[in-house]
Protein backbone atom coordinates (compact mmCIF):
# COMPACT_ATOMS: atom_id res chain seq x y z
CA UNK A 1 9.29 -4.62 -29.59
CA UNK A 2 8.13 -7.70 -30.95
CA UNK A 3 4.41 -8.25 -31.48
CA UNK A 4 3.22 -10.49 -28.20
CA UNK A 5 5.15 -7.73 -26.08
CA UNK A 6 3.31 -4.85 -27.54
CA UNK A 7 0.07 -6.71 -27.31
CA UNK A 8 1.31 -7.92 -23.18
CA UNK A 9 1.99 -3.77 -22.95
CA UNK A 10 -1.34 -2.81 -25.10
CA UNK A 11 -3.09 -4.69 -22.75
CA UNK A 12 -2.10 -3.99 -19.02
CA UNK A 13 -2.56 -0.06 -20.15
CA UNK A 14 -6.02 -1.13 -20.61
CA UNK A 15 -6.42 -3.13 -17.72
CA UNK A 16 -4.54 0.28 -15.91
CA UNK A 17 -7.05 2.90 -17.01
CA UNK A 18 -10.09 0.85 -16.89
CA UNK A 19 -9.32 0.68 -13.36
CA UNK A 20 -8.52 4.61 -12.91
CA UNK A 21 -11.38 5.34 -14.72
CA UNK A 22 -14.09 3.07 -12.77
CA UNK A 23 -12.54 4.51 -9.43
CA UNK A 24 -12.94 8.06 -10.64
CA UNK A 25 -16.80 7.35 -11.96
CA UNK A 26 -17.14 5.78 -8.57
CA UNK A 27 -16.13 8.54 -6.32
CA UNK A 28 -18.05 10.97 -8.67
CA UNK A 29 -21.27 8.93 -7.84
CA UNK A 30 -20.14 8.66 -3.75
CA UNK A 31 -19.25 11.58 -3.21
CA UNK A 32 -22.41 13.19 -2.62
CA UNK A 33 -23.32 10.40 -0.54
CA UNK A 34 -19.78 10.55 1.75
CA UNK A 35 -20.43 14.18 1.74
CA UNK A 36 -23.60 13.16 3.74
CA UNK A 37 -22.73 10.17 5.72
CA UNK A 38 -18.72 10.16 6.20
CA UNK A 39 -17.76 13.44 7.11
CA UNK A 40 -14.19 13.87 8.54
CA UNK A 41 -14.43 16.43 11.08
CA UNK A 42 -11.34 18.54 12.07
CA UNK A 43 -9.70 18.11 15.49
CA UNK A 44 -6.43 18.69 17.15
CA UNK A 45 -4.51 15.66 15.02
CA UNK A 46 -6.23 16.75 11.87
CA UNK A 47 -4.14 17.63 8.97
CA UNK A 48 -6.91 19.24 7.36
CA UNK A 49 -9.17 22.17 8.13
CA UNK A 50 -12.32 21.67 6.68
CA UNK A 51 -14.87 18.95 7.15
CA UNK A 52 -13.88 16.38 4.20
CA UNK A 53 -16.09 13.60 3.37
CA UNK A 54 -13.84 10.00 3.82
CA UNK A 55 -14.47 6.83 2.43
CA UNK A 56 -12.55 7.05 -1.25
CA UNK A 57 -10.92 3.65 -0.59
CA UNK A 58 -14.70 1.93 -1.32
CA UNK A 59 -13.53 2.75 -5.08
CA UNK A 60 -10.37 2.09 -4.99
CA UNK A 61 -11.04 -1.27 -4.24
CA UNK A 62 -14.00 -2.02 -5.58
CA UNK A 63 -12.23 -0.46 -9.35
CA UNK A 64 -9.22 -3.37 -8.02
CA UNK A 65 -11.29 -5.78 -7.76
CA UNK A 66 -13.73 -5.31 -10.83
CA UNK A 67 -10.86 -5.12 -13.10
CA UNK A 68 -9.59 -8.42 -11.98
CA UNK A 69 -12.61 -10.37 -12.28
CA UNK A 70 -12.95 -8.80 -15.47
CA UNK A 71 -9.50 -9.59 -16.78
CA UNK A 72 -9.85 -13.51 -15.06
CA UNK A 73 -13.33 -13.87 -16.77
CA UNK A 74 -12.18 -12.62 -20.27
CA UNK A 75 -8.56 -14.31 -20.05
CA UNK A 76 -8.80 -17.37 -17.93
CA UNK A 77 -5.28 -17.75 -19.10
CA UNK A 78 -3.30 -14.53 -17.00
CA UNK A 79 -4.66 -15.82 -13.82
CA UNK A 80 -4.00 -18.88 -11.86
CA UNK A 81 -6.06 -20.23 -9.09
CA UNK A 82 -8.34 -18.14 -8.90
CA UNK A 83 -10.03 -19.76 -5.89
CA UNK A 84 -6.94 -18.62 -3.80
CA UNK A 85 -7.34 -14.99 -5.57
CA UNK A 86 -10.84 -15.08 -4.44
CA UNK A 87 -9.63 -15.39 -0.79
CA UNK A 88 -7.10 -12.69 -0.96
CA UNK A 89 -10.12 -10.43 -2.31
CA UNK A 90 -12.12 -11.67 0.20
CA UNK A 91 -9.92 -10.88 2.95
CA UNK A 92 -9.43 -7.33 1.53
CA UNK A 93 -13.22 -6.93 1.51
CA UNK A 94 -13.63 -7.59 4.93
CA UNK A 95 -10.77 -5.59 6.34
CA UNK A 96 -12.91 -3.00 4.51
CA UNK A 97 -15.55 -3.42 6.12
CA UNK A 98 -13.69 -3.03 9.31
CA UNK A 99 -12.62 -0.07 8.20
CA UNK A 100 -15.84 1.17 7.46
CA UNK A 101 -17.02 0.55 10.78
CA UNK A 102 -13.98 2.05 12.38
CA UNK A 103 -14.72 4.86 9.92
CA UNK A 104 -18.07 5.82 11.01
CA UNK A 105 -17.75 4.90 14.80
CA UNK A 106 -14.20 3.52 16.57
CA UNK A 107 -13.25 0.46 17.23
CA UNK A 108 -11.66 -0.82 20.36
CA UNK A 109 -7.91 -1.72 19.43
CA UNK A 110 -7.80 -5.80 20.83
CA UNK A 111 -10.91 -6.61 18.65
CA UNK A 112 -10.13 -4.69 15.21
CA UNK A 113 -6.38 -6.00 15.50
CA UNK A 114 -8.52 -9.31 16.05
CA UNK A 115 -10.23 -9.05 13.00
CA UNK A 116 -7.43 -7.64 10.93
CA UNK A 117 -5.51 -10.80 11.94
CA UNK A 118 -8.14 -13.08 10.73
CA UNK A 119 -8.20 -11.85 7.58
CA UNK A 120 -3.98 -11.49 7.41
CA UNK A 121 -3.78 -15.58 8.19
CA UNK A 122 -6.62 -16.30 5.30
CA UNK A 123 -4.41 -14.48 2.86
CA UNK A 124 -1.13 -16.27 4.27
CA UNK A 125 -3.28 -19.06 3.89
CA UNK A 126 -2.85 -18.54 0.44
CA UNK A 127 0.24 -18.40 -0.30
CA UNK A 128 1.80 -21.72 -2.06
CA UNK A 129 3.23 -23.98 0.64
CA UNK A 130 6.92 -23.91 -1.37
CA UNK A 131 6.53 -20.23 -1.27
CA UNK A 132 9.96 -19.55 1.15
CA UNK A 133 11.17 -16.06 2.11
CA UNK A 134 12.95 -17.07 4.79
CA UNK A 135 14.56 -20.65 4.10
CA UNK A 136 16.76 -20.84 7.02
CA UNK A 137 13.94 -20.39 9.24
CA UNK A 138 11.33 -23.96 10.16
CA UNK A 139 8.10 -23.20 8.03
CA UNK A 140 5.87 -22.29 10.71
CA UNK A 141 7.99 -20.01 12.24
CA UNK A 142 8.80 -18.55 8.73
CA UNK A 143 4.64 -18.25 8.27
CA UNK A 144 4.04 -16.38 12.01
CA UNK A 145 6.69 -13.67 10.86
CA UNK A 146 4.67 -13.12 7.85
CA UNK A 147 1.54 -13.16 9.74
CA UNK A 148 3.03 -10.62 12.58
CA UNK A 149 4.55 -8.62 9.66
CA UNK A 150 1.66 -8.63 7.50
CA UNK A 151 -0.41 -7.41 10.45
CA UNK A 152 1.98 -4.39 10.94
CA UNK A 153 2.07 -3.32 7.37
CA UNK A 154 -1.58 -3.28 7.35
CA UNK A 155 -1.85 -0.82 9.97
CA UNK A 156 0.91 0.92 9.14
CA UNK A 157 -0.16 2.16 5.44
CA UNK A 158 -3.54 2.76 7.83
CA UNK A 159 -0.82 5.45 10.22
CA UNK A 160 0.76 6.88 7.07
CA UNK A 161 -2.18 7.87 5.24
CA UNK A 162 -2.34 10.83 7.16
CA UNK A 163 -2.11 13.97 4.66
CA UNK A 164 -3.06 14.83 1.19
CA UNK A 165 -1.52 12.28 -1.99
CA UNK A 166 0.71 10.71 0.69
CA UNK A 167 -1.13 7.05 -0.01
CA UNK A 168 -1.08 7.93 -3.82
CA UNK A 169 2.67 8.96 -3.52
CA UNK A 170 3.39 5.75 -1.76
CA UNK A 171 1.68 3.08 -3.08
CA UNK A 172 1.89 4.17 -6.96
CA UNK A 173 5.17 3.86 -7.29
CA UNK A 174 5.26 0.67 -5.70
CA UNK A 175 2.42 -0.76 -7.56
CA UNK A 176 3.75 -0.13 -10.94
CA UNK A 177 7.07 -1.54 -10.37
CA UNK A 178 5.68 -4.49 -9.03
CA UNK A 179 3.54 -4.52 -12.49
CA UNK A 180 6.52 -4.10 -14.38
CA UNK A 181 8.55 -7.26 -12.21
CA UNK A 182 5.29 -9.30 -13.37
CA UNK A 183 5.04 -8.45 -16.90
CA UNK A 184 9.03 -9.35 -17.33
CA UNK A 185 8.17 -12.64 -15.69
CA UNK A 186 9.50 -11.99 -11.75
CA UNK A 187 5.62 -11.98 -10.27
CA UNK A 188 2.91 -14.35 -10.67
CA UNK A 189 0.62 -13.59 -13.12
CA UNK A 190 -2.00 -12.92 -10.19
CA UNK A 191 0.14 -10.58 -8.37
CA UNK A 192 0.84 -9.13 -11.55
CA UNK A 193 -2.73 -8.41 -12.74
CA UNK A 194 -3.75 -7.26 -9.48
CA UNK A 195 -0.82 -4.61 -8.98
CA UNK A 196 -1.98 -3.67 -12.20
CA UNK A 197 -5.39 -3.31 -11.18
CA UNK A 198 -4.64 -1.31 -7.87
CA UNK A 199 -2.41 1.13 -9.35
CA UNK A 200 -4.95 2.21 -12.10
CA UNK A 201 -7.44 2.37 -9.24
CA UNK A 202 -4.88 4.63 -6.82
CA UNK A 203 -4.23 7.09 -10.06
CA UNK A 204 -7.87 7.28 -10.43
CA UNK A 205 -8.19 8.53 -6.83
CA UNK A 206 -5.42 10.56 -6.92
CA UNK A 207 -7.33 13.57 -8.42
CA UNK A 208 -9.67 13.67 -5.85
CA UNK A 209 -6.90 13.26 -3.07
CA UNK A 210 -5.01 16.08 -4.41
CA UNK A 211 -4.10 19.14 -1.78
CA UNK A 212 -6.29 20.18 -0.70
CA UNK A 213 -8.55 17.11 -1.18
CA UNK A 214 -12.11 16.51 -2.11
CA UNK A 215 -12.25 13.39 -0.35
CA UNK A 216 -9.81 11.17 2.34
CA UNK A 217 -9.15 7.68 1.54
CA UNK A 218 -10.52 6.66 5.28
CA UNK A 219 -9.46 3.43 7.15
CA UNK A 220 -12.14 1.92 4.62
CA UNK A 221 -9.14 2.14 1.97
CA UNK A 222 -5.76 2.37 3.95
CA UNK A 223 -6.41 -1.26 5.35
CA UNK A 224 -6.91 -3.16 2.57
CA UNK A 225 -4.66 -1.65 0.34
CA UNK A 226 -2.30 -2.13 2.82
CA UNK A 227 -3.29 -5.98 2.47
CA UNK A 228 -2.87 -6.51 -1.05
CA UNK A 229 0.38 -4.27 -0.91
CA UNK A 230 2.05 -6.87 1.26
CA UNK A 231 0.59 -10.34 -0.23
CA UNK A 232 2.20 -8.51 -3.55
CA UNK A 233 5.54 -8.38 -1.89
CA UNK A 234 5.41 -11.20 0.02
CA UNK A 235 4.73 -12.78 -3.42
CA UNK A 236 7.73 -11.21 -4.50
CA UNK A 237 10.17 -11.83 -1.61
CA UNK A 238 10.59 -15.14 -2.78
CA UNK A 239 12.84 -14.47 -5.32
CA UNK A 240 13.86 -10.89 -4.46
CA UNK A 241 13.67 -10.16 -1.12
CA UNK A 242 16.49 -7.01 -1.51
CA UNK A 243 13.75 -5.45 -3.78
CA UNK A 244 10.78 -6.47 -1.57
CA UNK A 245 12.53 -4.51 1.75
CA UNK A 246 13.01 -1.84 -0.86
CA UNK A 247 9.90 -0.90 -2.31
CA UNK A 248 7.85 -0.12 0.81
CA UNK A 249 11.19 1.47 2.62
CA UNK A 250 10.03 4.64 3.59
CA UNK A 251 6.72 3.62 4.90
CA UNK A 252 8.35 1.01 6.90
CA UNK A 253 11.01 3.36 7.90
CA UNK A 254 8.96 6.47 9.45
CA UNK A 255 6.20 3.84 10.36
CA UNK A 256 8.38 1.49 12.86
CA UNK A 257 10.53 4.69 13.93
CA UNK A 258 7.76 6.70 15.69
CA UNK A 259 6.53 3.22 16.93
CA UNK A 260 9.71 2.63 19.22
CA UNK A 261 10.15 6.22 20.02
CA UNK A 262 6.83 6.61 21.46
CA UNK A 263 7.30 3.13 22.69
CA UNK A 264 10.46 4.41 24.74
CA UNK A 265 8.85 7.44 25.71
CA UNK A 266 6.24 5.34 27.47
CA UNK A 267 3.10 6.39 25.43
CA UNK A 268 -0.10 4.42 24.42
CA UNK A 269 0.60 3.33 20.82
CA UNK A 270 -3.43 2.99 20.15
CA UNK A 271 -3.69 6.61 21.00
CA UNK A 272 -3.64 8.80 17.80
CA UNK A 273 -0.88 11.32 17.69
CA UNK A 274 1.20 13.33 15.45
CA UNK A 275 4.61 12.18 15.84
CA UNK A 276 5.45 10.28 12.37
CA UNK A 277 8.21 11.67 10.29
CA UNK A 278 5.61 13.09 7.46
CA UNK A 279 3.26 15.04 10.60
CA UNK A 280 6.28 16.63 12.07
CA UNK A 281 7.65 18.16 8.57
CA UNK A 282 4.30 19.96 8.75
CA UNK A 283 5.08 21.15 11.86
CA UNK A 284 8.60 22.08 10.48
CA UNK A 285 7.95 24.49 7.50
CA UNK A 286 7.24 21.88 5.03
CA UNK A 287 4.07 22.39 2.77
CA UNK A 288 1.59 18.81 1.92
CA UNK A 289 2.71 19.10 -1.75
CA UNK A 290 6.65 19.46 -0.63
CA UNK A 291 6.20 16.68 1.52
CA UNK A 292 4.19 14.37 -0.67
CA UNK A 293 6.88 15.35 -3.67
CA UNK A 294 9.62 14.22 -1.72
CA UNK A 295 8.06 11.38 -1.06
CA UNK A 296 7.40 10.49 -4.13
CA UNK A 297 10.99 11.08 -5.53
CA UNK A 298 12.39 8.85 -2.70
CA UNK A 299 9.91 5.49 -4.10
CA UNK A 300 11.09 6.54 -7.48
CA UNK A 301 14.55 5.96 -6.28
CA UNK A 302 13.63 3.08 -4.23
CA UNK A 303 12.32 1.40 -6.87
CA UNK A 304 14.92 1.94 -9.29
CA UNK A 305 17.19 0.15 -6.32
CA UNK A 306 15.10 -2.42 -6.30
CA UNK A 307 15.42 -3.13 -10.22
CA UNK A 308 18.93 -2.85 -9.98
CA UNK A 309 18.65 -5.59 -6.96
CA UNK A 310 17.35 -8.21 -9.88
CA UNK A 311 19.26 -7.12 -12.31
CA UNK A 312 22.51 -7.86 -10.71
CA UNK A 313 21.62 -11.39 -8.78
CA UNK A 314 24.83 -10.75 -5.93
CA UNK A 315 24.02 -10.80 -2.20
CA UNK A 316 26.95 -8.08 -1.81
CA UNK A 317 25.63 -6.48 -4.43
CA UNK A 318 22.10 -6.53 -2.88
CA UNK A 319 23.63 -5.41 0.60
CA UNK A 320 25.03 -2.62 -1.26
CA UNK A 321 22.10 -1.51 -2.59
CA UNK A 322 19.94 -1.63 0.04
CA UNK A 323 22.05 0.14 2.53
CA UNK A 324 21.74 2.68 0.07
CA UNK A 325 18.28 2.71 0.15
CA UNK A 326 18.56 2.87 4.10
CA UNK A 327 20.48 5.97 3.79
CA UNK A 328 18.42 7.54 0.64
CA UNK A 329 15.59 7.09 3.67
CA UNK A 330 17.44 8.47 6.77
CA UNK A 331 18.30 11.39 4.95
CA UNK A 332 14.39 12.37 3.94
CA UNK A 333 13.34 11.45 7.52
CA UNK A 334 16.32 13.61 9.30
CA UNK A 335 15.28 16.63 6.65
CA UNK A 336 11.52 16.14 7.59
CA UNK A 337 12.66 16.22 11.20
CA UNK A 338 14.57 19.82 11.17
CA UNK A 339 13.25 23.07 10.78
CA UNK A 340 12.86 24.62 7.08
């Protein structure tokens, strides 16, 4: 290891556990006050039994967004444009915000989709003009799939975050890979830093997530994270979109699944329900930890897949590789289906 790479490596450990450790001094100091104010109360779609105070994700993305400025302000240099970073940030902050509301007292679907789309087309907004995931497509059209597709992922990491660790399991994974694709030169050093930043923030909540939990994430968390999760691999997609469909493949997966199932089956998809993949292993013998484990070992995987995707630059090779992903996927989702 020569010396700027062990000073790169010295440095984004810092950057990691300053965050984890400003999330967890955070949700020491709110907890009390969640406790009081943001109280999750059981009911029949409940994964949980006892009335948990909600709201972690204030931390998580405050922690994100502390150790960026912090890291911009004290190395100009790692970060560029940081007007377009303040954007993104700004976006996330009010989709938090919606989430807080929706927290503490519903929202009607048509007008928090509304909102969640506002903020989705500022931080498509920001993306560089060249910036081309799909080439073959006419720009604009190429920018409304992102903004359609940016709008599901948010709400879908909001559906999935529905047990114990499951967000933590999820997004961790995917977060530090995507660090690891910046700091070998494959992300921009803004999506680096902040992948950086929101992983050491997500294993600073992931104590207080554990089963059984001291504290949900709440829609105050899900929704934004879910934000900067795809602007990271939308950032990414441009040169590797194999490993971009890869790192997020289970949540994707179980997420879009139940959609058109309960879509065929004629139900309201803004009514909450128990019908993803992860809800119905419950149901099927499997404990939060057994669930959340196999989770976990599956984004391992996938994101091994999706370092093998840039390390061998062949389409057929990429096709390869992701069907195998596909099938790594099926096969959790069919065993979280079936009976223990």
């Amino acid at each position: 290891m020569t010396a700027d790479t062990g000073r790169i490596v010295g440095e984004a450990l810092l950057l990691l556990g300053g965050s984890a450790l400003v999330t967890a001094g955070l949700l020491e100091l709110l907890h009390p006050l969640l406790r009081r104010y943001a109280l999750a109360r059981p009911n029949a779609r409940s994964s949980h039994r006892e009335p948990t105070p909600q709201g972690a994700g204030i931390a998580v993305i405050l922690a994100t967004i502390v150790a960026v400025v912090g890291v911009t302000y004290f190395a100009p240099a790692v970060a560029h444009d940081a007007s377009r970073l303040a954007i993104v940030f700004a976006a996330a902050i009010g989709l938090a915000l919606v989430g807080a509301t929706d927290d503490i007292r519903p929202l009607e679907a048509l007008p928090r989709l509304a909102l969640q789309a506002v903020a989705v087309a500022a931080v498509i907004w920001t993306l560089p003009a060249e910036l081309r995931v799909l080439p073959q497509l006419p720009w604009g059209v190429e920018r409304s799939i992102l903004l359609l597709g940016t709008v599901w992922f948010v709400n879908l990491t909001n559906f999935m975050d529905g047990i114990d660790w499951i967000t933590a399991a999820e997004a961790v994974p995917v977060t530090a890979m995507l660090a690891l694709f910046g700091l070998t030169g494959e992300l921009p050093g803004n999506g680096t830093i902040v992948a950086i930043a929101l992983c050491g923030a997500l294993i600073g909540f992931a104590p207080f997530n554990k089963p059984v939990a001291r504290i949900f994430l709440g829609d105050v968390g899900s929704l934004p994270i879910g934000l900067l999760l795809a602007w990271l691999l939308a950032l990414l997609a441009e040169r590797h979109l194999a490993a971009a469909l890869l790192l997020p493949l289970y949540y994707l997966a179980d997420a879009s699944i139940t959609l058109v199932w309960r879509l065929s089956k004629g139900e309201r998809i803004t009514q909450a329900h128990r019908s993803h993949y992860y809800q119905r292993a419950t149901e099927n013998g499997f404990s939060v930890m057994a669930i959340v484990a196999r989770i976990f070992g599956l984004n391992i995987a996938l994101a091994l897949l999706a370092w093998a995707t840039i390390l061998m630059p062949s389409r057929p090779l990429h096709i390869a590789i992701v069907a195998i992903g596909c099938a790594l996927v099926s096969l959790l989702l069919y065993r979280f289906a079936r009976r223990r």
